[in-house]
Protein backbone atom coordinates (compact mmCIF):
# COMPACT_ATOMS: atom_id res chain seq x y z
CA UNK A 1 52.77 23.47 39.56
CA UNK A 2 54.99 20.85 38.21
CA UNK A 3 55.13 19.43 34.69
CA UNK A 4 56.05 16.38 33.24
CA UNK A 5 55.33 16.96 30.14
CA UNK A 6 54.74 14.28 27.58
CA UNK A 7 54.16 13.06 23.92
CA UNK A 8 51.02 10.92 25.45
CA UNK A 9 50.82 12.04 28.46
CA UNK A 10 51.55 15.30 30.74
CA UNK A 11 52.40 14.38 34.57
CA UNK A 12 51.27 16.87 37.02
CA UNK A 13 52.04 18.20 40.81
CA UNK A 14 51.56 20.74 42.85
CA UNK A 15 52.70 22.52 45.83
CA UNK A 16 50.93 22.80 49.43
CA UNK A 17 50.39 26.27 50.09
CA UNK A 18 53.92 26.62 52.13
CA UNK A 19 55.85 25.85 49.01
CA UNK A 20 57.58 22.51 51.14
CA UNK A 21 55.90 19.80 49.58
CA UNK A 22 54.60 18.57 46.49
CA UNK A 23 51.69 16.08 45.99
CA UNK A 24 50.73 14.56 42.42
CA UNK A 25 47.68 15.07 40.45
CA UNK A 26 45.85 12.76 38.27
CA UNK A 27 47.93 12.46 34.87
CA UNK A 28 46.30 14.04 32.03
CA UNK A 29 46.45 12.26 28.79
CA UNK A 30 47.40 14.05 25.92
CA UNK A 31 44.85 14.99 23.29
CA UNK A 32 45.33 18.31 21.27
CA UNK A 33 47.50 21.00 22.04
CA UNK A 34 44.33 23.67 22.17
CA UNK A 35 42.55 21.05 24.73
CA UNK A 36 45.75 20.22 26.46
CA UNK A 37 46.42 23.89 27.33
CA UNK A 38 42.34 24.13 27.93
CA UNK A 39 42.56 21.19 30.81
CA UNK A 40 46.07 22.73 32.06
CA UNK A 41 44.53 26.71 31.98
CA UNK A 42 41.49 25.55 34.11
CA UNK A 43 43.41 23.41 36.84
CA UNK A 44 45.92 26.42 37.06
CA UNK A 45 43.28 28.58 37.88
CA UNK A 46 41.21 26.08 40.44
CA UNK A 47 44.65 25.57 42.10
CA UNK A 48 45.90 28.94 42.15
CA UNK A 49 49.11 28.32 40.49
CA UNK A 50 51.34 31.25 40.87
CA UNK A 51 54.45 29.29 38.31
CA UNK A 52 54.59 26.66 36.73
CA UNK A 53 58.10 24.34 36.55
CA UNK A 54 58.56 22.09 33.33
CA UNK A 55 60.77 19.35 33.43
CA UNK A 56 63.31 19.65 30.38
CA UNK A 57 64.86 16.33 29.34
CA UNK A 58 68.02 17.22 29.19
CA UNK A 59 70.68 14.52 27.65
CA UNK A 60 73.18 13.19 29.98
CA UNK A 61 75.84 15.36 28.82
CA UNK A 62 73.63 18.06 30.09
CA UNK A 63 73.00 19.63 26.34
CA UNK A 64 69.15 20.80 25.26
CA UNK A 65 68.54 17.66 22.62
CA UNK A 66 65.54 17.54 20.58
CA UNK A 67 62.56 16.65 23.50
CA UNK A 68 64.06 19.09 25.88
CA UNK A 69 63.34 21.96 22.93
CA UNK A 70 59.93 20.71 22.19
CA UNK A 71 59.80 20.73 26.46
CA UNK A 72 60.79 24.29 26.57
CA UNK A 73 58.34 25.25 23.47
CA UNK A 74 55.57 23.62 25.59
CA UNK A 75 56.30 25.80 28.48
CA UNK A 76 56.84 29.02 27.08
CA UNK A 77 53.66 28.71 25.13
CA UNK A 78 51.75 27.83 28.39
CA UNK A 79 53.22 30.36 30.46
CA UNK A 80 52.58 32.91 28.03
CA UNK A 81 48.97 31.68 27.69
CA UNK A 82 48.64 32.04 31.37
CA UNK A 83 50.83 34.55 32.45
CA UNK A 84 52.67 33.20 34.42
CA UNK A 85 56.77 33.12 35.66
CA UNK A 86 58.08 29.61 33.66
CA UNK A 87 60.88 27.89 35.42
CA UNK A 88 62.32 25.23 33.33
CA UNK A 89 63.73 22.37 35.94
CA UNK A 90 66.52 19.70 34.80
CA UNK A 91 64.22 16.01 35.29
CA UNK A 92 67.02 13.70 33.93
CA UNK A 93 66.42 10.57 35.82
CA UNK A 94 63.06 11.10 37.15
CA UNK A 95 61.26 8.64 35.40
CA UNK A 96 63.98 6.03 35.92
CA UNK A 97 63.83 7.30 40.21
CA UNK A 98 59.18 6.79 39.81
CA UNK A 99 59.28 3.39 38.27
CA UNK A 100 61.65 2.47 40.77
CA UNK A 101 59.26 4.05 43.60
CA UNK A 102 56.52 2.63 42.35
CA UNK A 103 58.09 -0.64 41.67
CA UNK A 104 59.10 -0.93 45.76
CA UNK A 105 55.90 0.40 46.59
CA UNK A 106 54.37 -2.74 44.64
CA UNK A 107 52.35 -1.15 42.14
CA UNK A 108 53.01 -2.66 38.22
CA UNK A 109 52.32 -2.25 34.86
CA UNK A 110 48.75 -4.01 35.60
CA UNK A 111 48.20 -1.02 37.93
CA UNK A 112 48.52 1.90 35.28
CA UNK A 113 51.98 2.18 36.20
CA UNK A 114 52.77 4.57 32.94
CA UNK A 115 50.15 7.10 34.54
CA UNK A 116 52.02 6.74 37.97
CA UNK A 117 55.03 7.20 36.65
CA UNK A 118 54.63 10.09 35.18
CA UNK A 119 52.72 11.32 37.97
CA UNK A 120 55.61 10.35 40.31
CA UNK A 121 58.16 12.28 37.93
CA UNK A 122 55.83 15.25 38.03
CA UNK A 123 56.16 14.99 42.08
CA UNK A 124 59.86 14.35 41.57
CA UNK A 125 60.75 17.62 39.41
CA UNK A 126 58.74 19.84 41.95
CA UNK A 127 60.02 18.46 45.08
CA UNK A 128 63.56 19.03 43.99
CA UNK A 129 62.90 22.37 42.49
CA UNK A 130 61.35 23.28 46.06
CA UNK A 131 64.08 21.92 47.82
CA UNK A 132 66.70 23.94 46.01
CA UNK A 133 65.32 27.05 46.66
CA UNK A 134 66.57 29.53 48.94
CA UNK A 135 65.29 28.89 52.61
CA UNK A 136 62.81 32.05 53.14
CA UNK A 137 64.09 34.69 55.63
CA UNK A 138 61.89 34.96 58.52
CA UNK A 139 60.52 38.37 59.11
CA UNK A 140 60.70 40.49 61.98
CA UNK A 141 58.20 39.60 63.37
CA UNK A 142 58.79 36.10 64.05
CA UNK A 143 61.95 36.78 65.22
CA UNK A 144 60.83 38.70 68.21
């Protein structure tokens, strides 16, 4: 599962169950921290989520500024909370790359475009943290 997390709002994706793909999920707005990680805890366990990937808003330079730390406090707390492996993925320009998306693919601000957006970015982070992983070996047997 992806995260772009938020001050307002928390954009989410996940994976299909190959690991090639990643599809958005409605955009949760932000509320408390104890019903945030409530609403996040019980999708993670509908959907099976085996990591979870947090977008950290890195500055251009590529230094940790002050949202990336309050990023990375977000996802260690989570993953701790569910026990799960935290990958922290560098999402500098994907909110700039989902309004543009979304802007070709004619949807506006009339349209909820914050929500898409940061559903799009969510999508964004995962898909290129998928991408840069490793191809999987094949095993044995598919080789024969």
């Amino acid at each position: 599962m992806a995260i772009d997390w938020g001050t307002l709002r928390i954009g989410l994706a996940v994976s299909d169950e190959l690991g090639l793909t990643a599809q958005g999920l409605p955009t949760l707005e932000r509320v408390s921290r104890e019903a945030d990680f409530a609403a996040l805890e019980k999708l993670i366990a509908e959907r099976e989520v085996r990591l979870v990937v947090v977008g950290d808003p890195l500055e251009l330079s590529g230094a940790a500024g002050p949202q990336s730390e309050k990023a990375r406090r977000f996802g260690r707390a989570l993953a701790k909370r569910c026990s799960l492996p935290l990958e922290m993925w560098d999402e500098r320009f994907t909110s700039g790359q989902a309004e543009s998306m979304l802007r070709q693919g004619g949807i506006t601000r009339r349209d909820k475009q914050k929500r898409s957006v940061d559903r799009m970015a969510a999508v964004l982070i995962l898909q290129s943290y998928l991408e840069a992983r490793p191809a999987p070996m094949p095993s044995p047997e598919a080789a024969s």
